[in-house]
PDB file of N, CA and C in Angstrom:
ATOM      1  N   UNK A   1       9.699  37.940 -20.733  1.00  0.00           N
ATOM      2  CA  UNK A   1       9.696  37.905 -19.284  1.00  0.00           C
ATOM      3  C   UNK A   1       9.918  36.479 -18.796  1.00  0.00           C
ATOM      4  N   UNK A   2      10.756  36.356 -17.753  1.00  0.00           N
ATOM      5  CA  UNK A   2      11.252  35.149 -17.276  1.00  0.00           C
ATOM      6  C   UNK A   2      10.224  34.961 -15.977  1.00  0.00           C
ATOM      7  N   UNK A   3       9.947  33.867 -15.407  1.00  0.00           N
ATOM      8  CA  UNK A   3       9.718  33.194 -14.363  1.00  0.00           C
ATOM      9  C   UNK A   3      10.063  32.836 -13.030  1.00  0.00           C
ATOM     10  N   UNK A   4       9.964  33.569 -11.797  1.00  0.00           N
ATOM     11  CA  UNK A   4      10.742  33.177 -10.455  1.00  0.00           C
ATOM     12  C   UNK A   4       9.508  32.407  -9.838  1.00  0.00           C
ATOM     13  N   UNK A   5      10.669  30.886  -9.808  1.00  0.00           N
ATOM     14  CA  UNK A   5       9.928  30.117  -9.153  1.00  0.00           C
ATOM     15  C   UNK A   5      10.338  29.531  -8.113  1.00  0.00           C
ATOM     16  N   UNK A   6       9.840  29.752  -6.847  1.00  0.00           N
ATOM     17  CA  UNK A   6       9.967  29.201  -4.943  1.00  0.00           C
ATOM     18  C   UNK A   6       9.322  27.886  -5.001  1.00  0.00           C
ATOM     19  N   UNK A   7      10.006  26.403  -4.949  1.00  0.00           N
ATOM     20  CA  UNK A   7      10.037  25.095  -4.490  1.00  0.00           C
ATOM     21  C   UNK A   7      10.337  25.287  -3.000  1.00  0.00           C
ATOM     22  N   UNK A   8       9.185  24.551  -2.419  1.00  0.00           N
ATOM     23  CA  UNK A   8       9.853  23.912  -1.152  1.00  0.00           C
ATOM     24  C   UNK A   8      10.311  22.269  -1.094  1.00  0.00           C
ATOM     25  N   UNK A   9      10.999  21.972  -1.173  1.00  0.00           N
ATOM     26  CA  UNK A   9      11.397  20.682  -1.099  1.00  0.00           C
ATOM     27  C   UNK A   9      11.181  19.768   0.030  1.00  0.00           C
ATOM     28  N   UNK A  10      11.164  18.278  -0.121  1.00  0.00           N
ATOM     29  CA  UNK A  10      10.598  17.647   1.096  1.00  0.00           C
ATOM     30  C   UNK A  10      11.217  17.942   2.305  1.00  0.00           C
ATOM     31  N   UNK A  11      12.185  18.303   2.250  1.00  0.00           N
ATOM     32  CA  UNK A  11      13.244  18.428   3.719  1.00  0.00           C
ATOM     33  C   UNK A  11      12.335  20.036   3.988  1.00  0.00           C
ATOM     34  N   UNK A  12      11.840  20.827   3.520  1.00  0.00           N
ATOM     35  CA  UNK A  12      11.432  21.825   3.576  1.00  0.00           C
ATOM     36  C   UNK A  12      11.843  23.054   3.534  1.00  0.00           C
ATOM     37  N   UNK A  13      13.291  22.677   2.924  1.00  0.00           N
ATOM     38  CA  UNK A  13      14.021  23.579   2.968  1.00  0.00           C
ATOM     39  C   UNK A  13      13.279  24.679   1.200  1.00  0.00           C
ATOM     40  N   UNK A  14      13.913  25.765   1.098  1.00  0.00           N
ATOM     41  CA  UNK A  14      13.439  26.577  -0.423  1.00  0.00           C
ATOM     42  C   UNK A  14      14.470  26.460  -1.156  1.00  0.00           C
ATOM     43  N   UNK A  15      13.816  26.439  -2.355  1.00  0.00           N
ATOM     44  CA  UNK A  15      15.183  26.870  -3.418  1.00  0.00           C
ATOM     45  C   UNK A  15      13.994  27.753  -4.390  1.00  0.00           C
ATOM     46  N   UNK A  16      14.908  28.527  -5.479  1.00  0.00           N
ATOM     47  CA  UNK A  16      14.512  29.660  -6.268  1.00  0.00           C
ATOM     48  C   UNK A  16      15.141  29.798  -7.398  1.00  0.00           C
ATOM     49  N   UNK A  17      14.244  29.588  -8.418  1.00  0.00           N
ATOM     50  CA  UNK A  17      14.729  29.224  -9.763  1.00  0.00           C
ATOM     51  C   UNK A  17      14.045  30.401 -10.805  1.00  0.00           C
ATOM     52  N   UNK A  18      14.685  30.834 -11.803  1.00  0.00           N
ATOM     53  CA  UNK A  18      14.010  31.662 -12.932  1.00  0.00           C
ATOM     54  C   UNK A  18      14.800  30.959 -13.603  1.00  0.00           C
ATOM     55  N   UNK A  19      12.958  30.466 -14.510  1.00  0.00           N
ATOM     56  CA  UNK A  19      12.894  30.036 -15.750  1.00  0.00           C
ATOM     57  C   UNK A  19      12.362  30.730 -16.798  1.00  0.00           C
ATOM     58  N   UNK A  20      12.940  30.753 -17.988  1.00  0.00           N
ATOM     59  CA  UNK A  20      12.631  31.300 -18.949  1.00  0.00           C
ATOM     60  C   UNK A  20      11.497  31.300 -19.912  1.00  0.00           C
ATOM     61  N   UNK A  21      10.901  30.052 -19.943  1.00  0.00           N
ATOM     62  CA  UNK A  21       9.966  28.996 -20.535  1.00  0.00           C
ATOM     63  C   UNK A  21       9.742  28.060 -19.893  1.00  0.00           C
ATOM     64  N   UNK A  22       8.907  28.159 -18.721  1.00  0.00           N
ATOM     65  CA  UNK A  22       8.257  26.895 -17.881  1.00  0.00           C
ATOM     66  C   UNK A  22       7.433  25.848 -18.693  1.00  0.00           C
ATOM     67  N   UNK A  23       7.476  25.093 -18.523  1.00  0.00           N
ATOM     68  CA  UNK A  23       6.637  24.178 -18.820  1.00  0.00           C
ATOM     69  C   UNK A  23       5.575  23.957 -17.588  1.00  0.00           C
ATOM     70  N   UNK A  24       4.227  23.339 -17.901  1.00  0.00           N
ATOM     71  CA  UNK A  24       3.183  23.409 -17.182  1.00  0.00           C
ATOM     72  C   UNK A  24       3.022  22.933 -15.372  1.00  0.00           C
ATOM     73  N   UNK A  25       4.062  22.286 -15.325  1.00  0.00           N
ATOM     74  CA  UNK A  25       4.241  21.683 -13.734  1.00  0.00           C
ATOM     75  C   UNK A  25       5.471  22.056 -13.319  1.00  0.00           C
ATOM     76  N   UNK A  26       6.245  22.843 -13.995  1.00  0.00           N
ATOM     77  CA  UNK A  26       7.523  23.354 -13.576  1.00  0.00           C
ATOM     78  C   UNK A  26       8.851  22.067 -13.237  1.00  0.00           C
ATOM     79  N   UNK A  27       8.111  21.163 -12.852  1.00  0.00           N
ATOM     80  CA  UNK A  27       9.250  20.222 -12.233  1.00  0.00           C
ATOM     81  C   UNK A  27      10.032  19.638 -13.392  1.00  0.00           C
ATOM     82  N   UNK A  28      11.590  19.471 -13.416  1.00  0.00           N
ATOM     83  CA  UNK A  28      12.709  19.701 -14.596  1.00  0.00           C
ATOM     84  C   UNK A  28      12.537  20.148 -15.736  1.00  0.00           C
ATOM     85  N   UNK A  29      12.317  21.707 -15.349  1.00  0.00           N
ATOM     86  CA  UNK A  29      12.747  22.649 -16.089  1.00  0.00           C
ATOM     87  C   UNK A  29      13.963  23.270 -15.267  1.00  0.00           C
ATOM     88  N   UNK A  30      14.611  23.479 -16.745  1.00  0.00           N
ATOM     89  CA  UNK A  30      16.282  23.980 -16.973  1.00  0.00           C
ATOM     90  C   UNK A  30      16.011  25.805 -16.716  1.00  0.00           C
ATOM     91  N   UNK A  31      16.874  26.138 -15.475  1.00  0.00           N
ATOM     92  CA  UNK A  31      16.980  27.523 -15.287  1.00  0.00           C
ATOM     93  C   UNK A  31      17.418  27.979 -15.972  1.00  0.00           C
ATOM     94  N   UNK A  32      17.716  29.484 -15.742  1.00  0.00           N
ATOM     95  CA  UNK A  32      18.794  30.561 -16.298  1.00  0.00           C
ATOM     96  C   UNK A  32      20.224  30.413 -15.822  1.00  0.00           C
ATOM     97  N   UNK A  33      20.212  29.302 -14.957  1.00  0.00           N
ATOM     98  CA  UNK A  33      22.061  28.476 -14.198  1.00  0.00           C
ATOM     99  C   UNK A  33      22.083  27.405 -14.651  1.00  0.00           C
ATOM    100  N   UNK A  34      21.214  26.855 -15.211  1.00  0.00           N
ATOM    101  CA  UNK A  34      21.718  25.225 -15.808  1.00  0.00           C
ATOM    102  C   UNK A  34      21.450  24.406 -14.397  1.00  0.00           C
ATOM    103  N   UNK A  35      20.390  25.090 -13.972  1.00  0.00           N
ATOM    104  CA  UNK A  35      19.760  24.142 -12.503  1.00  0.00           C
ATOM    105  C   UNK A  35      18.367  23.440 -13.145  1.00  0.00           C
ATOM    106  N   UNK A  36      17.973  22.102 -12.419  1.00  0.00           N
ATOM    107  CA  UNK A  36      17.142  21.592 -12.624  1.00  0.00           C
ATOM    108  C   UNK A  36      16.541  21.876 -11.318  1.00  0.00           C
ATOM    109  N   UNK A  37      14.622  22.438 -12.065  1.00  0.00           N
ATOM    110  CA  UNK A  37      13.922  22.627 -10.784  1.00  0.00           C
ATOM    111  C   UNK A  37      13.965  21.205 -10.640  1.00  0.00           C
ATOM    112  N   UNK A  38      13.754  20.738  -8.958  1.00  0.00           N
ATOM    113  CA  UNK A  38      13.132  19.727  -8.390  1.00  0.00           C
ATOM    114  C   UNK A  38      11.977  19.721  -8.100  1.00  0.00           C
ATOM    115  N   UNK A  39      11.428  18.300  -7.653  1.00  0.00           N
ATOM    116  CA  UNK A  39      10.299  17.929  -7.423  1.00  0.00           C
ATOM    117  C   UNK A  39      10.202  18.356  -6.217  1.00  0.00           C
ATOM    118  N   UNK A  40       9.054  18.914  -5.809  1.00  0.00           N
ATOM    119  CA  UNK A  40       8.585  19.703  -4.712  1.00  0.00           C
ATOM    120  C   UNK A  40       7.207  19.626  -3.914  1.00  0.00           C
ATOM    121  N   UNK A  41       7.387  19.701  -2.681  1.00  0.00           N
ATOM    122  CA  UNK A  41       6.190  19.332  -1.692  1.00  0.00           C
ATOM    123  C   UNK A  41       5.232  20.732  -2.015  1.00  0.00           C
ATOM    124  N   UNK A  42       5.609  21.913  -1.928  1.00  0.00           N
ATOM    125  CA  UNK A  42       4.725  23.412  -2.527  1.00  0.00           C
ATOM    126  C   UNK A  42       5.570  24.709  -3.391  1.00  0.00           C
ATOM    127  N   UNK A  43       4.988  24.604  -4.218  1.00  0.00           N
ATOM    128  CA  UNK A  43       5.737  25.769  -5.337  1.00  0.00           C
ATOM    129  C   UNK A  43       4.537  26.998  -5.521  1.00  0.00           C
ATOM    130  N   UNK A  44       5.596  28.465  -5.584  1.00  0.00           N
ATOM    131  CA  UNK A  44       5.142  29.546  -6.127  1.00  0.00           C
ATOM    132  C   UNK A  44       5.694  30.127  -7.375  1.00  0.00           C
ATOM    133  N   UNK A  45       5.138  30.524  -8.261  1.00  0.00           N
ATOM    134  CA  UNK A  45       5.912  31.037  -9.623  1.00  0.00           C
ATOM    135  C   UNK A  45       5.048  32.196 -10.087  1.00  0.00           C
ATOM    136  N   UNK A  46       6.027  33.701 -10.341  1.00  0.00           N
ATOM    137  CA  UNK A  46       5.569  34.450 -10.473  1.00  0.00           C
ATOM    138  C   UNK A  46       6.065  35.214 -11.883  1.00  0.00           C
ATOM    139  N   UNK A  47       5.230  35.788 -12.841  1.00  0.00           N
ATOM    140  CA  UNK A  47       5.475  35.958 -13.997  1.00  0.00           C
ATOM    141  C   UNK A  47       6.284  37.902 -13.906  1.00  0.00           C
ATOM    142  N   UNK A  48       7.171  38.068 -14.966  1.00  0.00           N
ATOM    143  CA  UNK A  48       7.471  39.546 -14.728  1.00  0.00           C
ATOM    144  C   UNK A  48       8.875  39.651 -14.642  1.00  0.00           C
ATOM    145  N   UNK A  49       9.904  38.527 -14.487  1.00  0.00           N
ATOM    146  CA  UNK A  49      11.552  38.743 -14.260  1.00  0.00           C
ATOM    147  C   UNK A  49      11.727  39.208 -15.376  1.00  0.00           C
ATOM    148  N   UNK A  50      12.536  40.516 -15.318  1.00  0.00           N
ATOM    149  CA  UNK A  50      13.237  41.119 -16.893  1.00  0.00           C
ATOM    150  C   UNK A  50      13.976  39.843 -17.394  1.00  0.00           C
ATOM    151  N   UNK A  51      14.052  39.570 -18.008  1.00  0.00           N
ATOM    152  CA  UNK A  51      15.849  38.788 -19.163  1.00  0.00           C
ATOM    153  C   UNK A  51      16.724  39.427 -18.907  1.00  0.00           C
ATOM    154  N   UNK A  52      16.655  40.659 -19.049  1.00  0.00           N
ATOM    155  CA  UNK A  52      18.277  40.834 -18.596  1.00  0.00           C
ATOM    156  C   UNK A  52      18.346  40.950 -16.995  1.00  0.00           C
ATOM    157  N   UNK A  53      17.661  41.289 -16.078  1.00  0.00           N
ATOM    158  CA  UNK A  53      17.777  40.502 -15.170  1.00  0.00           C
ATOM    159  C   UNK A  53      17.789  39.627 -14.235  1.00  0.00           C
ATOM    160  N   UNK A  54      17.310  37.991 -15.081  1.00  0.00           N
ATOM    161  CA  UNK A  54      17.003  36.638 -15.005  1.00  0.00           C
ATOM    162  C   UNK A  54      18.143  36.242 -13.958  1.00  0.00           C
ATOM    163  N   UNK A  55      19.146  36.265 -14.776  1.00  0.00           N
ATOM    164  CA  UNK A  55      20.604  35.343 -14.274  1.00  0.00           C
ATOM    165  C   UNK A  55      21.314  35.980 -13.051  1.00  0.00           C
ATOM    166  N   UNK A  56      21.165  37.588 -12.977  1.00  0.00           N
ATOM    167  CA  UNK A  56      21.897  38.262 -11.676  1.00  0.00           C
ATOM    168  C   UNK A  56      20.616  37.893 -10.497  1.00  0.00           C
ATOM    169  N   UNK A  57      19.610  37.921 -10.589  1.00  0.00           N
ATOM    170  CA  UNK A  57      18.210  36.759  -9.675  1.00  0.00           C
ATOM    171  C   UNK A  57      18.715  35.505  -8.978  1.00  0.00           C
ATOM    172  N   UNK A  58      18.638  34.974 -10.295  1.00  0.00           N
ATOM    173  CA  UNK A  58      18.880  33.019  -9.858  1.00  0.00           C
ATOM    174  C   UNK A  58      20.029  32.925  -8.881  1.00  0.00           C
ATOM    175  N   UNK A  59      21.176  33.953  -9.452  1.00  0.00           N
ATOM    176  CA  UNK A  59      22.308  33.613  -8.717  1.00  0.00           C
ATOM    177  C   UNK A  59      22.619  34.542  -7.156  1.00  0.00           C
ATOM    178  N   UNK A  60      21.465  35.284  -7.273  1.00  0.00           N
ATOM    179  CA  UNK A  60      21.318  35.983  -5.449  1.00  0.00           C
ATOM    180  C   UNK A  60      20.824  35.296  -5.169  1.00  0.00           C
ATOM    181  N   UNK A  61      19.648  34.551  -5.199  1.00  0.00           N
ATOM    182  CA  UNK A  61      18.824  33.566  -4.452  1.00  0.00           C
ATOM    183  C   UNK A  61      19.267  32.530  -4.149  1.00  0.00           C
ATOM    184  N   UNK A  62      20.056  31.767  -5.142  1.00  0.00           N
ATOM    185  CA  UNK A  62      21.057  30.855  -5.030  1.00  0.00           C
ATOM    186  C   UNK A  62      22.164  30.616  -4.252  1.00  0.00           C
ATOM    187  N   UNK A  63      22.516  32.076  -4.179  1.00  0.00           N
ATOM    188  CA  UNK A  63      23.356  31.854  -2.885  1.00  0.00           C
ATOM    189  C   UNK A  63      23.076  32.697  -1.558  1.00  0.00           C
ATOM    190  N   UNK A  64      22.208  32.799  -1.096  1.00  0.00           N
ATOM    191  CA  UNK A  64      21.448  33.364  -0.125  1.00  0.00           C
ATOM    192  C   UNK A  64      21.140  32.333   1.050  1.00  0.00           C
ATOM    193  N   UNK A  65      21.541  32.288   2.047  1.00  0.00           N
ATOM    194  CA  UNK A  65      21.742  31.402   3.324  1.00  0.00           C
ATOM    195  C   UNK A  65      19.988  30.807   3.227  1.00  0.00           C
ATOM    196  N   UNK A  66      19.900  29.701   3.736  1.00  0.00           N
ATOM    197  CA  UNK A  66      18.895  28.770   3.942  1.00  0.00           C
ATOM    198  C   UNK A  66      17.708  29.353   5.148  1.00  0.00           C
ATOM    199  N   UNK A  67      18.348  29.999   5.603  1.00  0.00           N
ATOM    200  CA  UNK A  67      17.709  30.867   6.762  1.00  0.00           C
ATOM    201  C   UNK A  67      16.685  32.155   6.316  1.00  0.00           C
ATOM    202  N   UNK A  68      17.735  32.751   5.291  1.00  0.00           N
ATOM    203  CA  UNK A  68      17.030  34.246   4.906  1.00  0.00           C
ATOM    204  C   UNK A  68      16.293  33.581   3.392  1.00  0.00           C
ATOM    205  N   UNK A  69      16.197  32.441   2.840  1.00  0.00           N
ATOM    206  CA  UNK A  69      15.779  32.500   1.279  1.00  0.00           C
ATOM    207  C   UNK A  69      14.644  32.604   0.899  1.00  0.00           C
ATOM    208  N   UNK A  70      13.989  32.027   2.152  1.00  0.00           N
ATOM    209  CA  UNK A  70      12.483  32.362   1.746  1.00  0.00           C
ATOM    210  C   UNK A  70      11.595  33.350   1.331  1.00  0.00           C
ATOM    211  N   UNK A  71      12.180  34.461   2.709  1.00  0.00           N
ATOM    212  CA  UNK A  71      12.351  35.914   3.156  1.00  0.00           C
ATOM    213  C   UNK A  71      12.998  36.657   1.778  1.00  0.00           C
ATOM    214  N   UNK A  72      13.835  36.539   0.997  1.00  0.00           N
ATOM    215  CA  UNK A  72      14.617  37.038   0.073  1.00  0.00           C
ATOM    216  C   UNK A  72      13.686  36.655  -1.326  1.00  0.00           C
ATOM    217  N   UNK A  73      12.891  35.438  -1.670  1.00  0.00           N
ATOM    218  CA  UNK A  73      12.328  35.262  -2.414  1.00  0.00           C
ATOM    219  C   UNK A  73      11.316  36.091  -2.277  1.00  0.00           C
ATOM    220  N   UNK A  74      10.365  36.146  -1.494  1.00  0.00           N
ATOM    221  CA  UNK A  74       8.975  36.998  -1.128  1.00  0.00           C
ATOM    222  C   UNK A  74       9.814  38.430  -1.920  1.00  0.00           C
ATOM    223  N   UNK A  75      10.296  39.126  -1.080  1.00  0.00           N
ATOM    224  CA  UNK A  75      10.874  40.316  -1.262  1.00  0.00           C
ATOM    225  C   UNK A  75      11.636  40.364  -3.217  1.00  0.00           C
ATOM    226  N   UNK A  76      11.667  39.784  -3.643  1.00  0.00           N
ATOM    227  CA  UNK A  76      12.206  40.027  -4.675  1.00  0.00           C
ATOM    228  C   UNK A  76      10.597  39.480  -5.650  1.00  0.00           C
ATOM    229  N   UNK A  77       9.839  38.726  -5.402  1.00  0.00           N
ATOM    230  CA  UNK A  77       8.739  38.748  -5.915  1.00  0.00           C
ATOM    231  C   UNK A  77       7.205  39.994  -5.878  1.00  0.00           C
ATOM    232  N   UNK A  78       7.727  40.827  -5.163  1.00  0.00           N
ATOM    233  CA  UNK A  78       7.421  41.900  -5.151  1.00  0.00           C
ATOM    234  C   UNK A  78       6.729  42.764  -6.707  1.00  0.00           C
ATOM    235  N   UNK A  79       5.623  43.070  -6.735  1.00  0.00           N
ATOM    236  CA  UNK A  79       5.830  44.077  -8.021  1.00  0.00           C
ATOM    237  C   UNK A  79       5.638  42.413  -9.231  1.00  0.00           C
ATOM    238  N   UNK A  80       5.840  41.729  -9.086  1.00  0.00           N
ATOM    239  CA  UNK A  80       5.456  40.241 -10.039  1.00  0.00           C
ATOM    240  C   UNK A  80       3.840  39.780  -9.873  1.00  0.00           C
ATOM    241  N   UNK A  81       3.361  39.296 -11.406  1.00  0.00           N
ATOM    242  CA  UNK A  81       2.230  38.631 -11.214  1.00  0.00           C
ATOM    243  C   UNK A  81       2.324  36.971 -10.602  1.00  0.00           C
ATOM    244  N   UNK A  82       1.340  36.650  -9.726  1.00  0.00           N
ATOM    245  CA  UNK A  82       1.463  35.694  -9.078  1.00  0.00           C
ATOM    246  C   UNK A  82       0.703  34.617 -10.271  1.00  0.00           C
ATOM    247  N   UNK A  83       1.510  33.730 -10.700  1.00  0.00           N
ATOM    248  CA  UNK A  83       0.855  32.505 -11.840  1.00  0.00           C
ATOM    249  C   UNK A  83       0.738  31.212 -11.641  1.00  0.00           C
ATOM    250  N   UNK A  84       1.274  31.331 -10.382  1.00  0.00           N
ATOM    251  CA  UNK A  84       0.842  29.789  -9.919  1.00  0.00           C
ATOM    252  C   UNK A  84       1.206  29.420  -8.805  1.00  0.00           C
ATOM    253  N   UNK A  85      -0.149  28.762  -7.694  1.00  0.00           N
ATOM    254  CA  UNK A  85       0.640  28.060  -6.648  1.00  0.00           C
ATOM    255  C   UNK A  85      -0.139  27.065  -6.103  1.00  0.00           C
ATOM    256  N   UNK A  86       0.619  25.875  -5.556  1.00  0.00           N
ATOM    257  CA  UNK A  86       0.183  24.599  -5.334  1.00  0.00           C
ATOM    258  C   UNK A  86       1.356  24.035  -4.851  1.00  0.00           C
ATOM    259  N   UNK A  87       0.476  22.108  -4.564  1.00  0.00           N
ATOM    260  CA  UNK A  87       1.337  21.737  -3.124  1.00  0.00           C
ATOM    261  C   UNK A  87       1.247  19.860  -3.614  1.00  0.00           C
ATOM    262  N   UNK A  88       2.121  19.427  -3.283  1.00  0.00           N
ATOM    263  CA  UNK A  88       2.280  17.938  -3.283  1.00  0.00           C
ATOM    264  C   UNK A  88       2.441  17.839  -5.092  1.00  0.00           C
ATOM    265  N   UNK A  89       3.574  17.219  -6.043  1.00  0.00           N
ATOM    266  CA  UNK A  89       4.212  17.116  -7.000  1.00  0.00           C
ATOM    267  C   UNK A  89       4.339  15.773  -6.737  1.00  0.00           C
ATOM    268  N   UNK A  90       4.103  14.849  -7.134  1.00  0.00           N
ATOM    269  CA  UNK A  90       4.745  13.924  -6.616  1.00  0.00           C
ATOM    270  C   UNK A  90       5.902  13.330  -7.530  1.00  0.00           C
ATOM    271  N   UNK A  91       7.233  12.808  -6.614  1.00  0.00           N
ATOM    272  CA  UNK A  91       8.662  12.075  -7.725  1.00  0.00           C
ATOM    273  C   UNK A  91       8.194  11.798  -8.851  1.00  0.00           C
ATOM    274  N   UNK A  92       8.185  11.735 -10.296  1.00  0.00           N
ATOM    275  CA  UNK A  92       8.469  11.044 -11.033  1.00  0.00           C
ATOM    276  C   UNK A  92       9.084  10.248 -11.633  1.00  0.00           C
TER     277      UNK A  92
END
């Protein structure tokens, strides 16, 4: 089971990443797109994405208008165990 994880970034905008093997703070870990999560002002990560459907995920969320992504993340985290959430990451 893969990982969907919701960064809000300092501008506050979201992004949405499934990772396969998080590491413990999530911040640069390598997606299922060859995206690096960023460092983030508040992150949610929820355990339960099939593998086989990791990569058709990353890449709806990914391209899902800035407006609806947040909205589109919630809704697709649905039915997922909630494994982590917290706020202020700071740059490394």
């Amino acid at each position: 089971m893969a990982f969907l994880i919701a960064v809000q970034l300092g501008s506050g905008d979201w992004q949405a990443h499934v990772v396969a093997h998080p590491s413990s703070s999530f911040c640069g870990d390598i997606d299922v797109i060859g995206r690096r999560v960023p460092s983030w002002r508040f992150i949610e990560a929820w355990e339960g994405v099939r593998k086989d459907d990791a990569v058709r995920l990353a890449q709806t969320l990914k391209g899902a208008p800035k407006t609806q992504r947040r909205q589109l993340i919630l809704e697709h985290a649905k039915g997922l165990r909630l494994s982590a959430r917290g706020g202020t990451l700071l740059e490394l």
